[in-house]
C-alpha atoms as a PDB file:
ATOM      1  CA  UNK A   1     -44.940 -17.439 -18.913  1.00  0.00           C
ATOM      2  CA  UNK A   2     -43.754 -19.063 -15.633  1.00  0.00           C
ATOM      3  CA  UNK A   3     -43.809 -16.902 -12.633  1.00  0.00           C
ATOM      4  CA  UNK A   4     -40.387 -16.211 -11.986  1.00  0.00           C
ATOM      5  CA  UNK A   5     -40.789 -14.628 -15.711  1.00  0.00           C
ATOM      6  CA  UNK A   6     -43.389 -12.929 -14.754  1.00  0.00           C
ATOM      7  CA  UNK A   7     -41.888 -11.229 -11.449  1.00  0.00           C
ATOM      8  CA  UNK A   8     -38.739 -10.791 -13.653  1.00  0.00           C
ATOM      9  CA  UNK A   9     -40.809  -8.497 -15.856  1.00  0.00           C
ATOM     10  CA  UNK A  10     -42.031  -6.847 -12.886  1.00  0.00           C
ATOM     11  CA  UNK A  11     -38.933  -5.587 -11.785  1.00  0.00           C
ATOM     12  CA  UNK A  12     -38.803  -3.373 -15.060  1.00  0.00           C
ATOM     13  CA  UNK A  13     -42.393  -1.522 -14.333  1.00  0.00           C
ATOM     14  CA  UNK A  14     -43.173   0.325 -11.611  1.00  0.00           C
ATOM     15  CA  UNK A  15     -45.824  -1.896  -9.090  1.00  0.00           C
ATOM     16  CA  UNK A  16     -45.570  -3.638  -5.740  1.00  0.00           C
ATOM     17  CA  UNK A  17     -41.534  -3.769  -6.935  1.00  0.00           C
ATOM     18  CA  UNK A  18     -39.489  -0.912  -6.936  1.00  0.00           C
ATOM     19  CA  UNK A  19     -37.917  -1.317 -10.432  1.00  0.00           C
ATOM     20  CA  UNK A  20     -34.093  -2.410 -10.163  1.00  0.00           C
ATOM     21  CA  UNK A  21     -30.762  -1.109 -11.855  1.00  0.00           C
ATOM     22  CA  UNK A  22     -29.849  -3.334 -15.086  1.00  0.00           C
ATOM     23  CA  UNK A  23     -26.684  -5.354 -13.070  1.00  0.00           C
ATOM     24  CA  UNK A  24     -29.672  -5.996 -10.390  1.00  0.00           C
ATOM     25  CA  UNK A  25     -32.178  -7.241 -12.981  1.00  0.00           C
ATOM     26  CA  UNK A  26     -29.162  -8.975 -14.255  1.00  0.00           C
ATOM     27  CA  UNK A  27     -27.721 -10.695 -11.092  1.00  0.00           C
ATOM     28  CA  UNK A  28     -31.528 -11.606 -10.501  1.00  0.00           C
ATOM     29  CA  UNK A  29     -32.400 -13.236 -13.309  1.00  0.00           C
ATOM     30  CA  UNK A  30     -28.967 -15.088 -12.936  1.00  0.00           C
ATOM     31  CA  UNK A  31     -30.204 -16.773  -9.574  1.00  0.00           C
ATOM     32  CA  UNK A  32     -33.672 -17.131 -10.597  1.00  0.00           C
ATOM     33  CA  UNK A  33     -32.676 -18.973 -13.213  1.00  0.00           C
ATOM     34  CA  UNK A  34     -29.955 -21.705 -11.408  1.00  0.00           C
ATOM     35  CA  UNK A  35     -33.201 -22.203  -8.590  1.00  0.00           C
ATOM     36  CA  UNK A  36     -36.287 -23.031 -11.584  1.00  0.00           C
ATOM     37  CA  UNK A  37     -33.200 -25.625 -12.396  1.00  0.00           C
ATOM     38  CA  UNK A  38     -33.132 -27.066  -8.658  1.00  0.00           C
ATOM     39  CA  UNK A  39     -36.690 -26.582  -8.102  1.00  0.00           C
ATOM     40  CA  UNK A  40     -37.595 -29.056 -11.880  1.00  0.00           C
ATOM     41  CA  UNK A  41     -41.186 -29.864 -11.387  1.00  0.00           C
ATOM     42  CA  UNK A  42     -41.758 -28.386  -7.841  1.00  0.00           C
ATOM     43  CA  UNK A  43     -43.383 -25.257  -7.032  1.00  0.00           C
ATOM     44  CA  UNK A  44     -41.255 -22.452  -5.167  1.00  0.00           C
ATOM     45  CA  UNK A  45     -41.373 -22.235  -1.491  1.00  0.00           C
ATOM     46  CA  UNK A  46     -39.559 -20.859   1.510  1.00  0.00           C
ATOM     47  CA  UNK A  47     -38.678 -24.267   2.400  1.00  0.00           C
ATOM     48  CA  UNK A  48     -37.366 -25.147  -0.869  1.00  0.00           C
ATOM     49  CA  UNK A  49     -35.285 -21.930  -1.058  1.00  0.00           C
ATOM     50  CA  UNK A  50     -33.664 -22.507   2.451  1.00  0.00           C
ATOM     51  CA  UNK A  51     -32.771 -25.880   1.302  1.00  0.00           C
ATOM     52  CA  UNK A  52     -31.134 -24.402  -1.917  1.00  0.00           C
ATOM     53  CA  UNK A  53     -29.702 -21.547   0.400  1.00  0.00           C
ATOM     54  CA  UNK A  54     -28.087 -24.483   2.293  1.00  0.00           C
ATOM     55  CA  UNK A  55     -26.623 -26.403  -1.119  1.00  0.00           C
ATOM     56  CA  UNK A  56     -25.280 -23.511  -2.482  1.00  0.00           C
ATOM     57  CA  UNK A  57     -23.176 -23.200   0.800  1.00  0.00           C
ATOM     58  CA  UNK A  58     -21.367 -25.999   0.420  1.00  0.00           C
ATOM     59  CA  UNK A  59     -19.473 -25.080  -2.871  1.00  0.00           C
ATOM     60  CA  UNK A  60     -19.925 -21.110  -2.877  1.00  0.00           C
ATOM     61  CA  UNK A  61     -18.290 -18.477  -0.576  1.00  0.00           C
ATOM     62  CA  UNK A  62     -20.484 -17.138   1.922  1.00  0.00           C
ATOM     63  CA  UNK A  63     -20.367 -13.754  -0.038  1.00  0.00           C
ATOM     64  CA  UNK A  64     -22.129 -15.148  -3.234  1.00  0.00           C
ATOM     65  CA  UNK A  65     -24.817 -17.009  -1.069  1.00  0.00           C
ATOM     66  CA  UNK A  66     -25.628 -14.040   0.365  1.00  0.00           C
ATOM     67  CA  UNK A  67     -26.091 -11.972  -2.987  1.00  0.00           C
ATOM     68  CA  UNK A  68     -28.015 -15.278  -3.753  1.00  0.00           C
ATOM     69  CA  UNK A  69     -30.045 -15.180  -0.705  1.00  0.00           C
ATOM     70  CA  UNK A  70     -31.202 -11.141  -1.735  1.00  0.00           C
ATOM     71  CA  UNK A  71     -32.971 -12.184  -5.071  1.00  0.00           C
ATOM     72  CA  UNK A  72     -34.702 -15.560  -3.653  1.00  0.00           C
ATOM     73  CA  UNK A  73     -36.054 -12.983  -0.477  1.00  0.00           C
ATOM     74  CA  UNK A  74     -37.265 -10.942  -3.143  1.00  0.00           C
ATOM     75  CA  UNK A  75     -38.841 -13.419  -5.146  1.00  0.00           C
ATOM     76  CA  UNK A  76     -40.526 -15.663  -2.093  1.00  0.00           C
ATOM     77  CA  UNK A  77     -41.632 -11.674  -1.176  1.00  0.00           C
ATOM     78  CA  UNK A  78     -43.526 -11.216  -4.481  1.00  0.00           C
ATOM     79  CA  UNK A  79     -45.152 -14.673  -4.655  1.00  0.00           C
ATOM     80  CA  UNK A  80     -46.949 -14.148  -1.065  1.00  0.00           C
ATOM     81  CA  UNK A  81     -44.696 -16.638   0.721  1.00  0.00           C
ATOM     82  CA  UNK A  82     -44.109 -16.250   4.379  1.00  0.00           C
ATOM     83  CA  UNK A  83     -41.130 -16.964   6.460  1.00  0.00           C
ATOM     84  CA  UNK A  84     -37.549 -15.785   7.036  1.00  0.00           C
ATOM     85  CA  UNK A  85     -35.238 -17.310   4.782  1.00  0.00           C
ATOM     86  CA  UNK A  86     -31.589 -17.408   6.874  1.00  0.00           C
ATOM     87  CA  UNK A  87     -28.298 -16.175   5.130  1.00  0.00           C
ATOM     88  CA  UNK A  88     -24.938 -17.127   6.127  1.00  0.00           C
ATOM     89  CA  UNK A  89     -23.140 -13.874   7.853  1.00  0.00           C
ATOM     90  CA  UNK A  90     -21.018 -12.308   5.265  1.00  0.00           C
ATOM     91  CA  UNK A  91     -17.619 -12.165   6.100  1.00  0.00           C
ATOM     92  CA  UNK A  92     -16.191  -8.834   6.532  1.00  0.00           C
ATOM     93  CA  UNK A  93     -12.288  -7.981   6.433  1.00  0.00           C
ATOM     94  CA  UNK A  94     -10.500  -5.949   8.765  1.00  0.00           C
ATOM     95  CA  UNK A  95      -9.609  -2.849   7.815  1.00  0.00           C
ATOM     96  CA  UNK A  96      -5.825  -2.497   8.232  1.00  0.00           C
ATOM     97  CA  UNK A  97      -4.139  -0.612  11.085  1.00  0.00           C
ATOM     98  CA  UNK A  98      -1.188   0.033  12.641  1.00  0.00           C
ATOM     99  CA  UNK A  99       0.302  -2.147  15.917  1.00  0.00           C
ATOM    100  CA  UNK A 100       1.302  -0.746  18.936  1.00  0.00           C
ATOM    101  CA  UNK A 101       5.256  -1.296  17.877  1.00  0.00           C
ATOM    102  CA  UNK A 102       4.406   0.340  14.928  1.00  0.00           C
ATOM    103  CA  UNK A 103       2.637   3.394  16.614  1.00  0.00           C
ATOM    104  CA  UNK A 104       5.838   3.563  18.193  1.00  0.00           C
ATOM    105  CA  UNK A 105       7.805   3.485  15.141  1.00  0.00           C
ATOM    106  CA  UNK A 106       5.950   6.311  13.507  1.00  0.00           C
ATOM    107  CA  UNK A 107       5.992   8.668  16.537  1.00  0.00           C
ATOM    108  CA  UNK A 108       9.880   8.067  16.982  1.00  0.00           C
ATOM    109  CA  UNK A 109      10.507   9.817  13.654  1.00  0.00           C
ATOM    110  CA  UNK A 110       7.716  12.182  13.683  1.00  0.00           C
ATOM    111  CA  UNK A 111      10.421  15.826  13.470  1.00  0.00           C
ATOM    112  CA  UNK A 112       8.107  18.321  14.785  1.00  0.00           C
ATOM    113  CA  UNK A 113       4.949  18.818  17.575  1.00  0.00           C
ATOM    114  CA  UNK A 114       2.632  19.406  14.110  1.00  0.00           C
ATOM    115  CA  UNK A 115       3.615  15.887  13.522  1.00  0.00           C
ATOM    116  CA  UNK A 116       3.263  14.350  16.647  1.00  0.00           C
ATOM    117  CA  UNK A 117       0.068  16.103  17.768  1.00  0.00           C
ATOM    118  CA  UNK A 118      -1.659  15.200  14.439  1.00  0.00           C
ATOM    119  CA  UNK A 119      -1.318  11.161  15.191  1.00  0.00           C
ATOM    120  CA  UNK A 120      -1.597  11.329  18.705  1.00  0.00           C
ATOM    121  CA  UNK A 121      -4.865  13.113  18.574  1.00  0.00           C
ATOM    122  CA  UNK A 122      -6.079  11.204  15.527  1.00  0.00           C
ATOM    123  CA  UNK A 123      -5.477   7.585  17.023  1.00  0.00           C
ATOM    124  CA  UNK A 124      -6.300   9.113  20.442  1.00  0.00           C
ATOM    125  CA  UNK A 125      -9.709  10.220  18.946  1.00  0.00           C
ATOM    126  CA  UNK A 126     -10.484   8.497  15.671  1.00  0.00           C
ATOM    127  CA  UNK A 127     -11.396  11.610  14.305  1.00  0.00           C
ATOM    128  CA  UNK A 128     -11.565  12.186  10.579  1.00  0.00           C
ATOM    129  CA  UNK A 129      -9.122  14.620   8.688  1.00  0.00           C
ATOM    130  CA  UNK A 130     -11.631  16.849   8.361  1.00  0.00           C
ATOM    131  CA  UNK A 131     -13.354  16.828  11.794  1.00  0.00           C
ATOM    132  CA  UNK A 132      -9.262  17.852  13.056  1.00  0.00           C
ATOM    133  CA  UNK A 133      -9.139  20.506  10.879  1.00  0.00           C
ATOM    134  CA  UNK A 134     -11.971  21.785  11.896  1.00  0.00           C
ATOM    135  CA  UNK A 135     -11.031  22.112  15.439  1.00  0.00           C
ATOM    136  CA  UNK A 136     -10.331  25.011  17.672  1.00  0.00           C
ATOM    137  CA  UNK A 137      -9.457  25.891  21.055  1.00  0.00           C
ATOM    138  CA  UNK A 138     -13.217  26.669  22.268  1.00  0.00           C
ATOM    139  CA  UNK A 139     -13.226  22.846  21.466  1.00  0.00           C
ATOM    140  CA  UNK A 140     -10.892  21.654  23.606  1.00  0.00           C
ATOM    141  CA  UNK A 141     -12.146  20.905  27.123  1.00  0.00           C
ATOM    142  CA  UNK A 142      -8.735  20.572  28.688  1.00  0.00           C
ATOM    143  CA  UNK A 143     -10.484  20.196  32.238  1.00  0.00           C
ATOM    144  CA  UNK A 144     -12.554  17.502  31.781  1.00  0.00           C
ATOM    145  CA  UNK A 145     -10.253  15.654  28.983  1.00  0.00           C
ATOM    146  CA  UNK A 146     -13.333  16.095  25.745  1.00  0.00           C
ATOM    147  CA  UNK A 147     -13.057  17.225  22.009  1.00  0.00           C
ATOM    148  CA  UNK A 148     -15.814  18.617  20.132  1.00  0.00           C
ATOM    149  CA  UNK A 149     -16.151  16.518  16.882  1.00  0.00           C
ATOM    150  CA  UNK A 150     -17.830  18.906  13.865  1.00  0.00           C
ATOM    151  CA  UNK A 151     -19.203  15.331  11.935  1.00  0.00           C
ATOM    152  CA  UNK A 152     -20.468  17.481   8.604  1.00  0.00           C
ATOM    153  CA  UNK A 153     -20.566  14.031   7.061  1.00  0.00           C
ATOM    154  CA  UNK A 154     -22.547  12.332   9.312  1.00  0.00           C
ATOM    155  CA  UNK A 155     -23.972  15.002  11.367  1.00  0.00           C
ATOM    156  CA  UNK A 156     -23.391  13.003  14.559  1.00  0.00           C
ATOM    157  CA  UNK A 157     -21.554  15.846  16.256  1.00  0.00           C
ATOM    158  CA  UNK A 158     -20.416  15.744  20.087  1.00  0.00           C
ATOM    159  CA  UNK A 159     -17.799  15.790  22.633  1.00  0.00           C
ATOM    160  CA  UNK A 160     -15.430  12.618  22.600  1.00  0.00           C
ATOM    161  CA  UNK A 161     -12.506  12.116  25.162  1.00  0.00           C
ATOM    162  CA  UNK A 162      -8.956  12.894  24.424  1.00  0.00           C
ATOM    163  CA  UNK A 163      -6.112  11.377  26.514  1.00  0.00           C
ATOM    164  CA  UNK A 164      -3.601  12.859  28.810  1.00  0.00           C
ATOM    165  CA  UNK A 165      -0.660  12.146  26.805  1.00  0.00           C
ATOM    166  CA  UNK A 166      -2.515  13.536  23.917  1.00  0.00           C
ATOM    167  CA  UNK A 167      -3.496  16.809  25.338  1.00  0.00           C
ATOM    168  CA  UNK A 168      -0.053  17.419  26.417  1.00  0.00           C
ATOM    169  CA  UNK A 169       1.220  17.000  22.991  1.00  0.00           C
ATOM    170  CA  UNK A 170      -1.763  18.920  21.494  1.00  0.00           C
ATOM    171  CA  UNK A 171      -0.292  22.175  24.385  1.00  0.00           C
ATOM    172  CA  UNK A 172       2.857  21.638  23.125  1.00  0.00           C
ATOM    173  CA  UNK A 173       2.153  21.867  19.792  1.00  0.00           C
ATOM    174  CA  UNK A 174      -0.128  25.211  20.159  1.00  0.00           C
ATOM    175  CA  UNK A 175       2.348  26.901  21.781  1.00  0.00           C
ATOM    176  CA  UNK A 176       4.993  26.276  19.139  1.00  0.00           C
ATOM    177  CA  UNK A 177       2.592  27.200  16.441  1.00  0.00           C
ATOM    178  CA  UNK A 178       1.693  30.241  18.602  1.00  0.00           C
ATOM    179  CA  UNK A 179      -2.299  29.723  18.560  1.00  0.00           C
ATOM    180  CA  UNK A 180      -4.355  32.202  20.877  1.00  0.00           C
ATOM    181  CA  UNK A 181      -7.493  32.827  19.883  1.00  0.00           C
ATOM    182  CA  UNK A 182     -10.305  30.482  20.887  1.00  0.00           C
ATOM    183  CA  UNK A 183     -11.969  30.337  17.058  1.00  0.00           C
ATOM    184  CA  UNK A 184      -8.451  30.086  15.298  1.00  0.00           C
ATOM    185  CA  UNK A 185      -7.873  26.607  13.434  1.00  0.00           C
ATOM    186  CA  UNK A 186      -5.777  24.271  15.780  1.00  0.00           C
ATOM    187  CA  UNK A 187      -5.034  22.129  12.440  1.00  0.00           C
ATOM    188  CA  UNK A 188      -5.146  25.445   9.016  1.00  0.00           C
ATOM    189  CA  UNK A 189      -4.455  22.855   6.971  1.00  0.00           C
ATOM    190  CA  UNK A 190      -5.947  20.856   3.706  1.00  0.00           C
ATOM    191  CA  UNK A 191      -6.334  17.000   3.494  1.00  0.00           C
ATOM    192  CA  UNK A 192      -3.213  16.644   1.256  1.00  0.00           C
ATOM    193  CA  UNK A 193      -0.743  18.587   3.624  1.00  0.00           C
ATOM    194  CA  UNK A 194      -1.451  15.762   6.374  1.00  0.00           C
ATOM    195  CA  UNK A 195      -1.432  13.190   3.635  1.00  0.00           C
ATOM    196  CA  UNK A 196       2.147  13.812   2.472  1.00  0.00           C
ATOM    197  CA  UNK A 197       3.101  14.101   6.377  1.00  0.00           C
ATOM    198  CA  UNK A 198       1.812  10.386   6.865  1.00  0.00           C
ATOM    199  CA  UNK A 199       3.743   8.944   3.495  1.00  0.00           C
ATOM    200  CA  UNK A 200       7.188  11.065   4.639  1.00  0.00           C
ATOM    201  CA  UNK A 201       6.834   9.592   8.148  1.00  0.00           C
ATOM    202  CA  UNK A 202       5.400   6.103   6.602  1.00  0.00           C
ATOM    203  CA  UNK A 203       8.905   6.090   4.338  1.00  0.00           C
ATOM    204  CA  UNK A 204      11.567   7.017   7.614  1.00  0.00           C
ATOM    205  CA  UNK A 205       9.523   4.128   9.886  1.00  0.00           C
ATOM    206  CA  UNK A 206       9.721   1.931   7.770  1.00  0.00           C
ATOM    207  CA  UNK A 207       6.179   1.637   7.036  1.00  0.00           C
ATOM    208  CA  UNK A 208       6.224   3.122   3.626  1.00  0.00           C
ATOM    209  CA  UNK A 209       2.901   3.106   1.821  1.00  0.00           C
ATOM    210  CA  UNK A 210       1.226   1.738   4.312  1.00  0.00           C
ATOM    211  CA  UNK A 211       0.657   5.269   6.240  1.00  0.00           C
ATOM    212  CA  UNK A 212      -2.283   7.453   5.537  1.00  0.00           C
ATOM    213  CA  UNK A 213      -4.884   9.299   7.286  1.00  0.00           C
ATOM    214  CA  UNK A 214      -8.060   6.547   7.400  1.00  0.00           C
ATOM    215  CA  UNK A 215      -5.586   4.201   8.976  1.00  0.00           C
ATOM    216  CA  UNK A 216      -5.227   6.210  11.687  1.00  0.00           C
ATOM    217  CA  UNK A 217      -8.817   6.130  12.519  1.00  0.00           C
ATOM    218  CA  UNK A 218      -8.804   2.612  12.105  1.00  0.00           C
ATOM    219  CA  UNK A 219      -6.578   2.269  14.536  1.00  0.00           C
ATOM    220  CA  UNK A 220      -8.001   3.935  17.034  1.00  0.00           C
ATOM    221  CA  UNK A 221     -10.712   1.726  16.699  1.00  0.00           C
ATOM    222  CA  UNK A 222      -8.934  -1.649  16.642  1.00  0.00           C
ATOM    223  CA  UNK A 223      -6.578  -0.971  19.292  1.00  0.00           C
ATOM    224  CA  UNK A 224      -9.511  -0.099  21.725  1.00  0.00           C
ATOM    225  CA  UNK A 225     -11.357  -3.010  20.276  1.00  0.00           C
ATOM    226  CA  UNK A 226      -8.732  -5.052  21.405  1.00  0.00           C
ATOM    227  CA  UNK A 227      -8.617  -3.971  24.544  1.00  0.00           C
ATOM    228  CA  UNK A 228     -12.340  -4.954  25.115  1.00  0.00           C
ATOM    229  CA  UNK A 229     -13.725  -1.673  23.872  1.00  0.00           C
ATOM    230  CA  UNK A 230     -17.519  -2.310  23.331  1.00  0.00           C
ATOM    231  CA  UNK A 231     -18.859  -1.889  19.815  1.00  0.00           C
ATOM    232  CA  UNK A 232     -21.530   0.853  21.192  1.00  0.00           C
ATOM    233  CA  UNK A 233     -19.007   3.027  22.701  1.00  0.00           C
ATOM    234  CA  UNK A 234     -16.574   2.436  19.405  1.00  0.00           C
ATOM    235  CA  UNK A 235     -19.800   3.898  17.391  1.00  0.00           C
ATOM    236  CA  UNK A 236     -19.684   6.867  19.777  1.00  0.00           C
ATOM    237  CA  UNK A 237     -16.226   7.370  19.280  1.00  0.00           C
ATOM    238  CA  UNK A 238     -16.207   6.941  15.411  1.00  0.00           C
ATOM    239  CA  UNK A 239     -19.318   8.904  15.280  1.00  0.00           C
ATOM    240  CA  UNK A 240     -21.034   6.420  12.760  1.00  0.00           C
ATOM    241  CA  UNK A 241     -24.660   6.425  12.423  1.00  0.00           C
ATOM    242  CA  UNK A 242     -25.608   3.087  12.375  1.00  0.00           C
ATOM    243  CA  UNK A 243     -23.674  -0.078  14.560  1.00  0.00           C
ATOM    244  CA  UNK A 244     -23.522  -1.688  11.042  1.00  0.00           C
ATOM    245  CA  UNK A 245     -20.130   0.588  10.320  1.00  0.00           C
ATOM    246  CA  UNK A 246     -18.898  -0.138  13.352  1.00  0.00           C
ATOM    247  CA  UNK A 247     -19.212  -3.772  13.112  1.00  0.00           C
ATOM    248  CA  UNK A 248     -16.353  -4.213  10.823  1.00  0.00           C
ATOM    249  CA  UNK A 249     -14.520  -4.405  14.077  1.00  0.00           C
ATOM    250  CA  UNK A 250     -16.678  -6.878  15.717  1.00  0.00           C
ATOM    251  CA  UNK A 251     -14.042  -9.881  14.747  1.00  0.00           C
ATOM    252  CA  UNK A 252     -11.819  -8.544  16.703  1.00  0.00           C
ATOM    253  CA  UNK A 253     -10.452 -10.833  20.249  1.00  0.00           C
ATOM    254  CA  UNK A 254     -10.428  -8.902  23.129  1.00  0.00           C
ATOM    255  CA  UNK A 255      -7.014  -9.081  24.783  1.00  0.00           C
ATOM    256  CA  UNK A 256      -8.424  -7.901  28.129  1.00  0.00           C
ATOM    257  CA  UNK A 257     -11.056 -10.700  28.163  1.00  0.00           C
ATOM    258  CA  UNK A 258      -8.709 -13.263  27.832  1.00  0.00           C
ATOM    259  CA  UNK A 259      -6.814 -11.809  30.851  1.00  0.00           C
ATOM    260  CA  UNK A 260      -9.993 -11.793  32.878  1.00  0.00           C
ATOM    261  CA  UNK A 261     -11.384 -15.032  32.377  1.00  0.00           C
ATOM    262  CA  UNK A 262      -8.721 -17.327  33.346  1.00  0.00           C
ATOM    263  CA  UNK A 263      -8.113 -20.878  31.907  1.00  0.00           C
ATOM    264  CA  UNK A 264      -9.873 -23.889  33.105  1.00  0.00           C
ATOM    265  CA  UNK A 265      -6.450 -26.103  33.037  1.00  0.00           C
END
């Protein structure tokens, strides 16, 4: 039994090795088996795995490597071997969002203040659907321009800032729905009400399917990304627990950068 067999039949028993789903063993075993083909007589190493690391980039996406680059860090990890072995980055896609223009677009045809308030305040705020429905006037710190976010799916609560522009929108829109007491709802609605709100407004913009809730949030984050937003204070906003969610964003060029550093030429 060679010992890539044998740490292959580790994985199935509880040891050293936490034992691994079936399309983990699987995927494993798959790798495992295309590096005892690179390695022929040798015997594994760190070395020999960042060199194979390094082959494999220059056919394979960066993607693959990487799922690659897992099993041989768990296999150098069983046999003792020190040493990091270095991945590629994985490539990670932005998340679509709307444009300014198209912002535009979708408030020109929003029909009533529910409407408007509910995407100024979400791209304003990057709240989720269910942190706005959760809102409610005790919430709203109209002095100091701060919204209490209620995070029950990350826990991360606190107070985020809310525009100008946004909280005069947000008045106008209590007043028409005639809201007075400081724990009523600001938002007494469900997740699919707001939904169908964003596809009729998505269909009169022009936008059609294109318009729903999460893009909203994403926008809030790319537009402030763009205008050299730091990822830290993007996590605060977003309320996401760990930088790693909030680096989906971290591709993004800063358009106030490029203003402030001025060209060479």
């Amino acid at each position: 039994m060679t010992q890539i067999d044998e740490f292959l039949k580790q994985l199935k028993r509880k040891g050293s090795l936490n034992p691994v789903s079936k399309n983990t063993y699987k995927s494993y075993k798959a790798t495992l088996s295309v590096f005892s083909r690179y390695l022929e007589d040798r015997q594994p190493s760190a070395e020999l795995a960042q060199q194979f690391i390094i082959k494999m980039m220059e056919s394979l996406q960066k993607s693959t490597v990487v799922r690659h680059g897992y099993a041989l860090r768990k296999y150098l990890e069983w046999l003792g071997e020190k040493g990091a072995l270095l991945l590629p980055t994985p490539e990670r896609q932005l998340p679509d969002y709307l444009t300014e223009e198209e912002l535009a677009r979708v408030l020109e045809v929003a029909r009533t203040p529910l409407e408007k308030a509910v995407i100024m305040v979400l791209v304003d705020t990057g709240l989720r659907i269910d942190e706005l429905c959760r809102l409610t006037l005790a919430d709203i710190d109209w002095q100091k321009g701060f919204v209490f976010a209620h995070r029950e799916k990350t826990g991360m609560h606190g107070w985020i800032p809310i525009g100008e522009k946004s909280m005069a929108i947000l008045k106008e829109y209590i007043t028409w729905k005639g809201i007075k007491g400081n724990k009523e709802p600001l938002f007494p609605y469900k997740y699919w009400d707001i939904w169908r709100w964003l596809k009729d407004l998505g269909k009169l913009s022009g936008l059609d399917s294109r318009l729903h809730p999460h893009l909203l949030r994403h926008t809030a984050a790319v537009l402030r990304r763009m205008q050299g937003q730091s990822l830290e204070d993007l996590k605060e906003l977003l309320g996401h627990r760990n930088i790693n969610s909030t680096m989906i964003y971290a591709s993004l060029k800063s358009k106030e950068l490029k203003d402030r550093i001025k060209s060479v030429f």
